[in-house]
PDB file of N, CA and C in Angstrom:
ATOM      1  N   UNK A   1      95.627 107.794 102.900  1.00  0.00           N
ATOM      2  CA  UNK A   1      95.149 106.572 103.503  1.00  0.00           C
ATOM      3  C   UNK A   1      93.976 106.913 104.417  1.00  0.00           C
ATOM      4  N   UNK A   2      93.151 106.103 104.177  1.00  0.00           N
ATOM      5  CA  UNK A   2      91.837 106.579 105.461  1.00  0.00           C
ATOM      6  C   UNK A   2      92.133 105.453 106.176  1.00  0.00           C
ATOM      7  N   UNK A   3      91.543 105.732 107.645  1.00  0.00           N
ATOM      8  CA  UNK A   3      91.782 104.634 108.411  1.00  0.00           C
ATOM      9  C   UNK A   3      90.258 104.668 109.081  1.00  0.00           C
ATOM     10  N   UNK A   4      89.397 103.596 109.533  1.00  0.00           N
ATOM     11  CA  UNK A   4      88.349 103.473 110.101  1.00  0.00           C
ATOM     12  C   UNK A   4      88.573 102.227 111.057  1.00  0.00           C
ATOM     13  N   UNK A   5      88.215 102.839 112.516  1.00  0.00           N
ATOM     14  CA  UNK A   5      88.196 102.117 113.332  1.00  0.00           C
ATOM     15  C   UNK A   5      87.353 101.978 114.294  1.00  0.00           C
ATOM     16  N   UNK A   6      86.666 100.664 114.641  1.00  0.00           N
ATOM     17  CA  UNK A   6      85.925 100.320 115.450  1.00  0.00           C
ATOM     18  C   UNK A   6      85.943  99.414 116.265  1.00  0.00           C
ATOM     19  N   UNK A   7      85.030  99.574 117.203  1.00  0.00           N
ATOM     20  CA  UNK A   7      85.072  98.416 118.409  1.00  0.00           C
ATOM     21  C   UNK A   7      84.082  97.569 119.020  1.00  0.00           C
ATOM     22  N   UNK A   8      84.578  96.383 118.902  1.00  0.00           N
ATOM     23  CA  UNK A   8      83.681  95.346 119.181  1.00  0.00           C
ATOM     24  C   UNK A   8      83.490  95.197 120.518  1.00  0.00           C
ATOM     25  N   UNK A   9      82.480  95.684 121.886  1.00  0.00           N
ATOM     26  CA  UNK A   9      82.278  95.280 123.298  1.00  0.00           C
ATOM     27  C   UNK A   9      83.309  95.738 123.657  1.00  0.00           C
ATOM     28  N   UNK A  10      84.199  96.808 122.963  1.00  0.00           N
ATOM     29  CA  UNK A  10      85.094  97.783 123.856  1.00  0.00           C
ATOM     30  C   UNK A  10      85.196  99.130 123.318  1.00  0.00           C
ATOM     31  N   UNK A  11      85.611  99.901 124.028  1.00  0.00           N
ATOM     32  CA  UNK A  11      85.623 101.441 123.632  1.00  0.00           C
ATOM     33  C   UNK A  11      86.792 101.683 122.720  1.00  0.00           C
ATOM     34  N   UNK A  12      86.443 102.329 121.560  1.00  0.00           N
ATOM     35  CA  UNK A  12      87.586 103.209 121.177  1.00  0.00           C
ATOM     36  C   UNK A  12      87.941 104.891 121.263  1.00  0.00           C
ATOM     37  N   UNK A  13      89.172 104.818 122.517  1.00  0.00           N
ATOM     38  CA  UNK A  13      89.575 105.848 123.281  1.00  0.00           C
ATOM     39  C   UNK A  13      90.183 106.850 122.365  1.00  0.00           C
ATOM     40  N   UNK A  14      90.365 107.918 122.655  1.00  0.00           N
ATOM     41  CA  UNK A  14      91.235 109.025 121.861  1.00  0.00           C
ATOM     42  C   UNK A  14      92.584 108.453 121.681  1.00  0.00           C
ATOM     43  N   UNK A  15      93.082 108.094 123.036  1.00  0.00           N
ATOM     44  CA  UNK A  15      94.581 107.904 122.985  1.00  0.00           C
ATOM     45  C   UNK A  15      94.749 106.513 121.898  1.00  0.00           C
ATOM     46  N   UNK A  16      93.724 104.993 121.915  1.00  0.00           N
ATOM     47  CA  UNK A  16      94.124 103.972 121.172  1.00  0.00           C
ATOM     48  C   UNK A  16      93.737 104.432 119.736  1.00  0.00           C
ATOM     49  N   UNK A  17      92.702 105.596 119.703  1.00  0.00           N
ATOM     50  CA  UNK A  17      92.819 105.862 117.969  1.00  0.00           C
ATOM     51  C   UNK A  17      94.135 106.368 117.850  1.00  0.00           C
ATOM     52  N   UNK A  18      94.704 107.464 118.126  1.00  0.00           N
ATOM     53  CA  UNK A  18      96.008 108.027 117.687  1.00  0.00           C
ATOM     54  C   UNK A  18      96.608 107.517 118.130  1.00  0.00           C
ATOM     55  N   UNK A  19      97.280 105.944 118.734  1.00  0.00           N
ATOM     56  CA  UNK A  19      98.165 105.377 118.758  1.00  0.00           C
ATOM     57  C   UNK A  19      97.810 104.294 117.130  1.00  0.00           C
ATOM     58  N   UNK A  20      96.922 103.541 116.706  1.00  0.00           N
ATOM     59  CA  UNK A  20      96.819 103.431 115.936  1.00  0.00           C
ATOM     60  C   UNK A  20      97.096 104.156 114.754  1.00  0.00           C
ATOM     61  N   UNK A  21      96.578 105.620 114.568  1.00  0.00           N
ATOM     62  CA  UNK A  21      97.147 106.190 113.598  1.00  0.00           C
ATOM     63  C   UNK A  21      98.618 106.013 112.957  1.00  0.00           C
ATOM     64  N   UNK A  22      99.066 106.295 114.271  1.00  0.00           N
ATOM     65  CA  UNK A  22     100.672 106.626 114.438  1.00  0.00           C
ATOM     66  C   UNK A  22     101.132 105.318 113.559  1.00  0.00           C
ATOM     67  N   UNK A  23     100.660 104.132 113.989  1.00  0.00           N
ATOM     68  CA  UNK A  23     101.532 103.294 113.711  1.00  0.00           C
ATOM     69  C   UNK A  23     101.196 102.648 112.247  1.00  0.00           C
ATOM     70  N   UNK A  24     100.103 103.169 111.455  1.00  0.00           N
ATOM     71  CA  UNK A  24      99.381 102.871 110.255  1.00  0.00           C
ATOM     72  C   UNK A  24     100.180 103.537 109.339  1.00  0.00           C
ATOM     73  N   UNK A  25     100.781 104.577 109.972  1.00  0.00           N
ATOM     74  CA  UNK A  25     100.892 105.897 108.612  1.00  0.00           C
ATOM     75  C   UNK A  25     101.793 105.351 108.265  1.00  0.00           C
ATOM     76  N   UNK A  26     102.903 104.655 108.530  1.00  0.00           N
ATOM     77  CA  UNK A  26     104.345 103.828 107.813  1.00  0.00           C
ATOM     78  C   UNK A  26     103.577 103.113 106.707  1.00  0.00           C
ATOM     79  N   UNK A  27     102.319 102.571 106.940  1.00  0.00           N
ATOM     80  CA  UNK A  27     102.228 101.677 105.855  1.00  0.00           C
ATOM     81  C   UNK A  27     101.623 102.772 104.332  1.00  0.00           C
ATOM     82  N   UNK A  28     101.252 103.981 104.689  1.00  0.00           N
ATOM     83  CA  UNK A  28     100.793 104.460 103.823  1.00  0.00           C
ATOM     84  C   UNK A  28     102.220 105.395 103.036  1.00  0.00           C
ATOM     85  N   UNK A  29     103.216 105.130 103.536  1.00  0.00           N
ATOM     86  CA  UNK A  29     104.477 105.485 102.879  1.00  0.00           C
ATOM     87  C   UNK A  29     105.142 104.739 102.217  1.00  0.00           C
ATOM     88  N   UNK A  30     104.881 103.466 102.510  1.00  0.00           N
ATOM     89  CA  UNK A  30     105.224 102.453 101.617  1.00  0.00           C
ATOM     90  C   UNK A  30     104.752 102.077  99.659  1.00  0.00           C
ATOM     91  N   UNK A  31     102.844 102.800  99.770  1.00  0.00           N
ATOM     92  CA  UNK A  31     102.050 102.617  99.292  1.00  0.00           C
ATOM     93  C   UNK A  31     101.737 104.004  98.664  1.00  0.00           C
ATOM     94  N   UNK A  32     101.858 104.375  97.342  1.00  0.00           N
ATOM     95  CA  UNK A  32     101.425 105.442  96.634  1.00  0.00           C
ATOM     96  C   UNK A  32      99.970 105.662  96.628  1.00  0.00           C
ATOM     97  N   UNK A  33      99.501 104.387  96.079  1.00  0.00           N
ATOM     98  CA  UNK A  33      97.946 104.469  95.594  1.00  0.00           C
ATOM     99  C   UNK A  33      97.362 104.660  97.068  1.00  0.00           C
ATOM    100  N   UNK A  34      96.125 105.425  97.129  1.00  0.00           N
ATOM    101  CA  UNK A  34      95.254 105.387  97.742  1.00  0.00           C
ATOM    102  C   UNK A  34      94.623 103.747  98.373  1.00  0.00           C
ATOM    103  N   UNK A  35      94.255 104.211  99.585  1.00  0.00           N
ATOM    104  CA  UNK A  35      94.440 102.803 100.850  1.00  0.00           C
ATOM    105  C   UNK A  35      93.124 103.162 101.637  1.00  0.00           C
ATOM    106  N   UNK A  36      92.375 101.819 101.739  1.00  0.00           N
ATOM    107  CA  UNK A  36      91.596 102.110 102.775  1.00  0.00           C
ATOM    108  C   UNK A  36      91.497 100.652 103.827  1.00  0.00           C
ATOM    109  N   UNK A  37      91.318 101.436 105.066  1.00  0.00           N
ATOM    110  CA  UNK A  37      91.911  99.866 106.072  1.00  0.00           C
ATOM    111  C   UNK A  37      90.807 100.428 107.461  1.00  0.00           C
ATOM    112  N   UNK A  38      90.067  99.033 107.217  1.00  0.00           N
ATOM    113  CA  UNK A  38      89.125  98.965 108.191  1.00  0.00           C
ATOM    114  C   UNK A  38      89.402  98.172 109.585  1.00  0.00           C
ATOM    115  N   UNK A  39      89.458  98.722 110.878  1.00  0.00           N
ATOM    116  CA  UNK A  39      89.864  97.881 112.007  1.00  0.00           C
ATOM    117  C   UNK A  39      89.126  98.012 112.625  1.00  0.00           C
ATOM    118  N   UNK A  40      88.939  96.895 113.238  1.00  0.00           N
ATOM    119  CA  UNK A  40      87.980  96.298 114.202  1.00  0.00           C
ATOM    120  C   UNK A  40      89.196  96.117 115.406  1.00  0.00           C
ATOM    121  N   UNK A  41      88.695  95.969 116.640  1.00  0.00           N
ATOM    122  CA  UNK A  41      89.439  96.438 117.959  1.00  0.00           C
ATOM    123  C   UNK A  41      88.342  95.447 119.022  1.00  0.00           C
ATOM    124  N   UNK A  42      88.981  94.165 119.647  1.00  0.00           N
ATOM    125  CA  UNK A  42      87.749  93.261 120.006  1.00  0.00           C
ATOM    126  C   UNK A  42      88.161  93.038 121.377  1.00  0.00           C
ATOM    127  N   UNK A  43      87.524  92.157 122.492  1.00  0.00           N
ATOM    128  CA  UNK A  43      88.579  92.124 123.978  1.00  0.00           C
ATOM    129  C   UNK A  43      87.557  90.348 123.683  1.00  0.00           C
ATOM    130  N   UNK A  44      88.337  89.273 124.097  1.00  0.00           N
ATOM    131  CA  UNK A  44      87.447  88.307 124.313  1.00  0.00           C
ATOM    132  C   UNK A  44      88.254  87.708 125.359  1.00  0.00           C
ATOM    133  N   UNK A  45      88.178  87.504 126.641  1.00  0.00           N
ATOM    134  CA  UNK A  45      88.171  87.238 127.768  1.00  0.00           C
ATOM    135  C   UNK A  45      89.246  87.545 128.249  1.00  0.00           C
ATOM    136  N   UNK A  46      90.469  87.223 128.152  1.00  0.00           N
ATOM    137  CA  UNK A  46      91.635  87.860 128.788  1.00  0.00           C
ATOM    138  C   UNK A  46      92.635  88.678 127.536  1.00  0.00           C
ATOM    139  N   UNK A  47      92.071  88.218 126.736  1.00  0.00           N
ATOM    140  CA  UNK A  47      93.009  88.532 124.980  1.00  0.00           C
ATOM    141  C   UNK A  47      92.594  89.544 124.264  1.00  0.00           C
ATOM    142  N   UNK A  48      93.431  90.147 123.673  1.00  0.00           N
ATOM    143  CA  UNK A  48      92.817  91.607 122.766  1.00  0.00           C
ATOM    144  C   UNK A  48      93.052  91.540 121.623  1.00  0.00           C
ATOM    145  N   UNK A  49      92.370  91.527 120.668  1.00  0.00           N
ATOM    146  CA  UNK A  49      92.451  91.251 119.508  1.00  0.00           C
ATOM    147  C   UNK A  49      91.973  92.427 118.222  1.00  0.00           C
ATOM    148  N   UNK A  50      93.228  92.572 117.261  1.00  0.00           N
ATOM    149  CA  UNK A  50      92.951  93.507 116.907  1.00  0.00           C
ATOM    150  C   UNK A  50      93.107  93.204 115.124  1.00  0.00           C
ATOM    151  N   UNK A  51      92.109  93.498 114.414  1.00  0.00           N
ATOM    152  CA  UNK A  51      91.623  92.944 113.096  1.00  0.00           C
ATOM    153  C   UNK A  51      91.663  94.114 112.091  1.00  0.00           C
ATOM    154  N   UNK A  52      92.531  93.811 110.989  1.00  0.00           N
ATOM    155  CA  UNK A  52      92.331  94.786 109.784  1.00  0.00           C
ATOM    156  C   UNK A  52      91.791  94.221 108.300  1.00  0.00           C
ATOM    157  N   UNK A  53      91.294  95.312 107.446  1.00  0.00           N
ATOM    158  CA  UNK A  53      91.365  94.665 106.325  1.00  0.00           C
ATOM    159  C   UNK A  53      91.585  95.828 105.551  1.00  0.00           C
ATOM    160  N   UNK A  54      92.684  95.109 104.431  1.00  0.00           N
ATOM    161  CA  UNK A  54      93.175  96.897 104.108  1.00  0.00           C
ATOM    162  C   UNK A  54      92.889  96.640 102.022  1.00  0.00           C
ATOM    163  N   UNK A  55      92.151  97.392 101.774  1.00  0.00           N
ATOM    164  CA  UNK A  55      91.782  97.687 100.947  1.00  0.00           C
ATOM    165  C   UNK A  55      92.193  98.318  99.808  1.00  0.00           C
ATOM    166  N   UNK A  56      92.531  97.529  98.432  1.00  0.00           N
ATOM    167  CA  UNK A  56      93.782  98.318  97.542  1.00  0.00           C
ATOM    168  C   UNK A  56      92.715  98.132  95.912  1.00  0.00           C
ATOM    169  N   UNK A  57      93.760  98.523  95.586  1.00  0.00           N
ATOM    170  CA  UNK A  57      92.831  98.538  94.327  1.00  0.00           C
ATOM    171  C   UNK A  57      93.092  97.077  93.403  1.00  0.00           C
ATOM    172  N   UNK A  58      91.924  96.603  93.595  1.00  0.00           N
ATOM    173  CA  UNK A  58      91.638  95.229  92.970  1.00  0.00           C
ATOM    174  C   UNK A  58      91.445  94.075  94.257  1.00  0.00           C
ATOM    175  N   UNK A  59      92.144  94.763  95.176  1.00  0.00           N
ATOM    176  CA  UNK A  59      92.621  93.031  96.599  1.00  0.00           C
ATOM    177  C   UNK A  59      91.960  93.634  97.698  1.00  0.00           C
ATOM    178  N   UNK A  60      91.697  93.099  98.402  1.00  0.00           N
ATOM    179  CA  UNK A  60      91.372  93.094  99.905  1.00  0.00           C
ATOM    180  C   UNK A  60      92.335  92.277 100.413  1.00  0.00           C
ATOM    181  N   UNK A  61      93.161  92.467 101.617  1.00  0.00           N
ATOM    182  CA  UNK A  61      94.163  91.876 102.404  1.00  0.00           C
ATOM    183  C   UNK A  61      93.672  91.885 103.798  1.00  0.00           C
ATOM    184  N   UNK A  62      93.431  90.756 104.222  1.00  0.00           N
ATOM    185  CA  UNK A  62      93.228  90.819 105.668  1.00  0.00           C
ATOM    186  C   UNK A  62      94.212  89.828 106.768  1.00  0.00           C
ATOM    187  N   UNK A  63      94.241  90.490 108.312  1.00  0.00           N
ATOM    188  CA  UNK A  63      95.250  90.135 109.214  1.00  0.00           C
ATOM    189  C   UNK A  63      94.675  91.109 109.885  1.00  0.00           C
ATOM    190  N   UNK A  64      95.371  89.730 111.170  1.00  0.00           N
ATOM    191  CA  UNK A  64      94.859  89.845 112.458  1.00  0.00           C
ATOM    192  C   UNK A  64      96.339  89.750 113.818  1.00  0.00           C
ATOM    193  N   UNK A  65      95.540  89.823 114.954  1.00  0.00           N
ATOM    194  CA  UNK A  65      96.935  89.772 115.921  1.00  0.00           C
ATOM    195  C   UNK A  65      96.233  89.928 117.188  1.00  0.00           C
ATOM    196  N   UNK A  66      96.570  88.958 118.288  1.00  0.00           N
ATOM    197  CA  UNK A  66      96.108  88.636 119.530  1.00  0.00           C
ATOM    198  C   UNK A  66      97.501  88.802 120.066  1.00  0.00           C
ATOM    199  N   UNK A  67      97.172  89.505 121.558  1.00  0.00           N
ATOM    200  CA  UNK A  67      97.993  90.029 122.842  1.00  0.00           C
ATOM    201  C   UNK A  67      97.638  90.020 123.947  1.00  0.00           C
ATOM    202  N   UNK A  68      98.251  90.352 124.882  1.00  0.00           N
ATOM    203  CA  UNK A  68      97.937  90.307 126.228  1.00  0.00           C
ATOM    204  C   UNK A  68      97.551  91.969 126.606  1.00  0.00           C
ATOM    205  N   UNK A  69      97.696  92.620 125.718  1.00  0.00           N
ATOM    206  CA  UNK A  69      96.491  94.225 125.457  1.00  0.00           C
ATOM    207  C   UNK A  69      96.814  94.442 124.316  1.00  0.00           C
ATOM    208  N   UNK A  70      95.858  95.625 124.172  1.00  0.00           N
ATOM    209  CA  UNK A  70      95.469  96.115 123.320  1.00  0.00           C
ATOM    210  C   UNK A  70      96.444  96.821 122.187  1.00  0.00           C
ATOM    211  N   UNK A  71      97.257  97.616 123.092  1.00  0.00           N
ATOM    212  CA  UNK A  71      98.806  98.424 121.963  1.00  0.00           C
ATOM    213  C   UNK A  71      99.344  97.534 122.066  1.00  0.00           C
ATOM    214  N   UNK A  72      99.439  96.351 122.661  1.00  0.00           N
ATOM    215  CA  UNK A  72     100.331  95.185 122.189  1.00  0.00           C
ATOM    216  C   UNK A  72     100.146  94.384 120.670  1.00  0.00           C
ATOM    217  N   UNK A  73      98.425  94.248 120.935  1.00  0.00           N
ATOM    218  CA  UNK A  73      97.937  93.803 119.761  1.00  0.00           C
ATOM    219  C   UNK A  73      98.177  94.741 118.562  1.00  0.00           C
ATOM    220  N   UNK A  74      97.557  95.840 118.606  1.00  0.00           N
ATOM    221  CA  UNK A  74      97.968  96.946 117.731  1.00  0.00           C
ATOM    222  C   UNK A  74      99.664  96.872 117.129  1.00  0.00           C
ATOM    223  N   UNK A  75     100.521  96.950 117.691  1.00  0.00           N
ATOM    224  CA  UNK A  75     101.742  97.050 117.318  1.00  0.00           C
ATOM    225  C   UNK A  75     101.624  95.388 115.990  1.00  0.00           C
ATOM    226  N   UNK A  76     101.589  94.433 116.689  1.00  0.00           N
ATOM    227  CA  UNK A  76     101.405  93.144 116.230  1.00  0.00           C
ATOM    228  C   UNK A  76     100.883  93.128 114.312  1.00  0.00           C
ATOM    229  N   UNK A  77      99.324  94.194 115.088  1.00  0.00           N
ATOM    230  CA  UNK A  77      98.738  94.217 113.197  1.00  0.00           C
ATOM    231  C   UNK A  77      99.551  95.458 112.407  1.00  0.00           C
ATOM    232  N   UNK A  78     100.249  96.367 113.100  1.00  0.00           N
ATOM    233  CA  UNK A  78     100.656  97.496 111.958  1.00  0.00           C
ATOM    234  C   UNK A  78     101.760  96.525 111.576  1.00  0.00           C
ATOM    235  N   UNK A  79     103.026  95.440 111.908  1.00  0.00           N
ATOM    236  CA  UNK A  79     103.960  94.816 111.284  1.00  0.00           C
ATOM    237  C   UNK A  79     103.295  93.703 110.347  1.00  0.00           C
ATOM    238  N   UNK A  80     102.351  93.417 110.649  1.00  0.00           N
ATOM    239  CA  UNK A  80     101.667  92.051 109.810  1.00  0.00           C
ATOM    240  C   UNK A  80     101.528  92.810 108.630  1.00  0.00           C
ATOM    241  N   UNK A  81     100.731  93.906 108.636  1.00  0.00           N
ATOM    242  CA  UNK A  81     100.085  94.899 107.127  1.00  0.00           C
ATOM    243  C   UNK A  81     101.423  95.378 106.827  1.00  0.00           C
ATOM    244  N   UNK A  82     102.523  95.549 106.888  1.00  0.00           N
ATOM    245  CA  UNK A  82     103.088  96.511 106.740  1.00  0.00           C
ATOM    246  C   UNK A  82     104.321  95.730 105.890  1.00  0.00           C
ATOM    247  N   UNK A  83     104.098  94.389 106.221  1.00  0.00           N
ATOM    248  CA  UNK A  83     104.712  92.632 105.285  1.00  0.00           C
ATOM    249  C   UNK A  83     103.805  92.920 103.993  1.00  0.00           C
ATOM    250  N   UNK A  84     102.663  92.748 104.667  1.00  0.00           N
ATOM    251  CA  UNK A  84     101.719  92.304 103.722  1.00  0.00           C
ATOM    252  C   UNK A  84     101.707  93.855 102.113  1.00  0.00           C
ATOM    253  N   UNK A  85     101.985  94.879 102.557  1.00  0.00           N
ATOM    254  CA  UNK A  85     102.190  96.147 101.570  1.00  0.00           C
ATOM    255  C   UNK A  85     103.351  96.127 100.807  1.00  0.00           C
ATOM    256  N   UNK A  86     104.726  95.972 101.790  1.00  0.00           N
ATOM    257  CA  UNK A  86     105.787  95.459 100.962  1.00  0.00           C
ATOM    258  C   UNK A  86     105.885  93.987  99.909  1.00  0.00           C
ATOM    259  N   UNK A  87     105.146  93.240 100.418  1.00  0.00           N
ATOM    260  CA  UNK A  87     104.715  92.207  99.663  1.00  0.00           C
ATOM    261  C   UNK A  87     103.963  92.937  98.225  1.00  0.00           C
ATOM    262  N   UNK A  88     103.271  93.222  98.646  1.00  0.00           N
ATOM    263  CA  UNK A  88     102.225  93.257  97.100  1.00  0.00           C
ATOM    264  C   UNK A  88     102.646  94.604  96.604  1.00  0.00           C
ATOM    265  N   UNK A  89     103.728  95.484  97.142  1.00  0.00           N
ATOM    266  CA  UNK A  89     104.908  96.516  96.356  1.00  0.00           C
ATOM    267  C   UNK A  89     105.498  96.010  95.344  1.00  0.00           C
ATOM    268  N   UNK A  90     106.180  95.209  95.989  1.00  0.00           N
ATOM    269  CA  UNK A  90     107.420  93.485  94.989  1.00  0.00           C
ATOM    270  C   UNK A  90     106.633  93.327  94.037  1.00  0.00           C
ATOM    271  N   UNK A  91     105.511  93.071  94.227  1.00  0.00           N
ATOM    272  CA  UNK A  91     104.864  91.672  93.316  1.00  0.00           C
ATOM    273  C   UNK A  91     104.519  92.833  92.249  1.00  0.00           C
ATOM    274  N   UNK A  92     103.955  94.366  92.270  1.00  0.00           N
ATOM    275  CA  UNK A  92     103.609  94.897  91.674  1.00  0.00           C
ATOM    276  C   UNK A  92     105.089  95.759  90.673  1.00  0.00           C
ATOM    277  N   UNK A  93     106.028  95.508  90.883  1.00  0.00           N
ATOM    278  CA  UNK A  93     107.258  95.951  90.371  1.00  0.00           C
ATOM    279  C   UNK A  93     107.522  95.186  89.019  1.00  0.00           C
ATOM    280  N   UNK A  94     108.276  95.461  88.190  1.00  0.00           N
ATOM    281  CA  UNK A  94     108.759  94.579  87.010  1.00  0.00           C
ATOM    282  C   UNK A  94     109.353  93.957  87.178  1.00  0.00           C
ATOM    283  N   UNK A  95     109.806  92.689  87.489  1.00  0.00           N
ATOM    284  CA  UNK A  95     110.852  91.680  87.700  1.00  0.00           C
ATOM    285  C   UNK A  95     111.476  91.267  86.635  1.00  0.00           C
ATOM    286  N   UNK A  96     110.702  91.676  85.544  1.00  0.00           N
ATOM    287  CA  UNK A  96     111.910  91.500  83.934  1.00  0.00           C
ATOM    288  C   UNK A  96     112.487  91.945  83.620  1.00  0.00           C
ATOM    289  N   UNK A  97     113.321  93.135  84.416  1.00  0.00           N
ATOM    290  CA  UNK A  97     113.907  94.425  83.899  1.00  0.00           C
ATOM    291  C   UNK A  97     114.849  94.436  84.513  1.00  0.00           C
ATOM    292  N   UNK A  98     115.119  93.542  85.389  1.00  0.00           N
ATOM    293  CA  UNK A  98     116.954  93.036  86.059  1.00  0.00           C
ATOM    294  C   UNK A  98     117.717  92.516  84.723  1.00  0.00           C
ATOM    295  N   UNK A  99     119.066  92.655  85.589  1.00  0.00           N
ATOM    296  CA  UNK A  99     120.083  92.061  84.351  1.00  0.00           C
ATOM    297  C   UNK A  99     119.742  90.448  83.902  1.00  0.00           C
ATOM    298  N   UNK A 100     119.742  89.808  83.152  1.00  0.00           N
ATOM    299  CA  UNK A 100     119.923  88.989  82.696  1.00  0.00           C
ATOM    300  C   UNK A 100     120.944  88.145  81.602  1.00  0.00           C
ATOM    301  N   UNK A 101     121.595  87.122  81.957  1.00  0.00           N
ATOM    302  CA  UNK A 101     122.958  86.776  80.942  1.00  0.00           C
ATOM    303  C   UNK A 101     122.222  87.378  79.647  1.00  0.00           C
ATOM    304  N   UNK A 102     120.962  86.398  79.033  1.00  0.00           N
ATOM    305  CA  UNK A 102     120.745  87.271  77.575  1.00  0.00           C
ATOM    306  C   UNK A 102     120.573  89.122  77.026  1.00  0.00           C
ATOM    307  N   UNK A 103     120.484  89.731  78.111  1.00  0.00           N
ATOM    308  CA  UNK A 103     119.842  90.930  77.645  1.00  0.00           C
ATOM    309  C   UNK A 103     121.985  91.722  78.386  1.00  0.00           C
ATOM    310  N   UNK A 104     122.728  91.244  78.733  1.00  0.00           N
ATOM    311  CA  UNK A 104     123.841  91.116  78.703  1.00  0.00           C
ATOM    312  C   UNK A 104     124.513  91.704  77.769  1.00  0.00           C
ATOM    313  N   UNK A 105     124.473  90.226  76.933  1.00  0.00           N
ATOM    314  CA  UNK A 105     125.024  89.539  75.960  1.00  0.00           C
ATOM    315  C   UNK A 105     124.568  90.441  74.731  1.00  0.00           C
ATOM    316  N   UNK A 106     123.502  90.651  74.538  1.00  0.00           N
ATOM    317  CA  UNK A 106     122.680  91.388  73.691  1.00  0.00           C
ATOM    318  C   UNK A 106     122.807  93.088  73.378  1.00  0.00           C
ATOM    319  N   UNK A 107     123.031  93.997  74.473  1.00  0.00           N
ATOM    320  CA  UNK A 107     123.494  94.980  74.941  1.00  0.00           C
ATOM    321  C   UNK A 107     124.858  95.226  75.552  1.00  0.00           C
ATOM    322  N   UNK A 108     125.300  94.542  75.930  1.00  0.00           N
ATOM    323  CA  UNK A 108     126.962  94.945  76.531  1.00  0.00           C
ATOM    324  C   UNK A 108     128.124  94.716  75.853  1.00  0.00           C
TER     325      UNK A 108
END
């Protein structure tokens, strides 16, 4: 998984990149294929807002998450992406290959 992160009219510190890291890498365990997820890291007046878009093969998925700081916000977007990966895991699975009364009936 690559992760790229930047900041809009605020700094990105050593400690908020590797707290970010930390909390990204779950999603890249979820996810075999190769991942790329671009974050943006913003402050607009009392609110911190923290923006991804995570990049798969064929989709772009994007989500966002506002807090009262910054690892607040952060925590906020690694659970949003981390829906959003298990989501499109599911969707990418075979769903025809559960039991069914006919294939049952047919085999049992």
């Amino acid at each position: 998984m690559q992760l790229n992160i930047t900041g809009h009219q605020v700094e990105v510190t050593s400690a908020i990149r590797s707290y970010a890291e930390d909390k990204l890498a779950r999603i890249g365990k979820h996810f075999e294929q190769h991942l790329d997820v671009n974050m943006i890291l913003s402050v607009e007046k009392l609110s911190h807002k923290a923006e991804a878009t995570l990049h798969t093969a064929g989709k772009n998925h994007f989500a966002d998450a506002t807090a009262h700081d910054m690892y607040a916000a952060i925590d906020l977007l690694a659970d949003k992406l981390d829906r959003v990966v298990v989501k499109l895991k599911e969707k990418m699975k075979d769903h025809h290959r559960g039991e069914s009364a006919a294939r049952m009936e047919k085999f049992g």
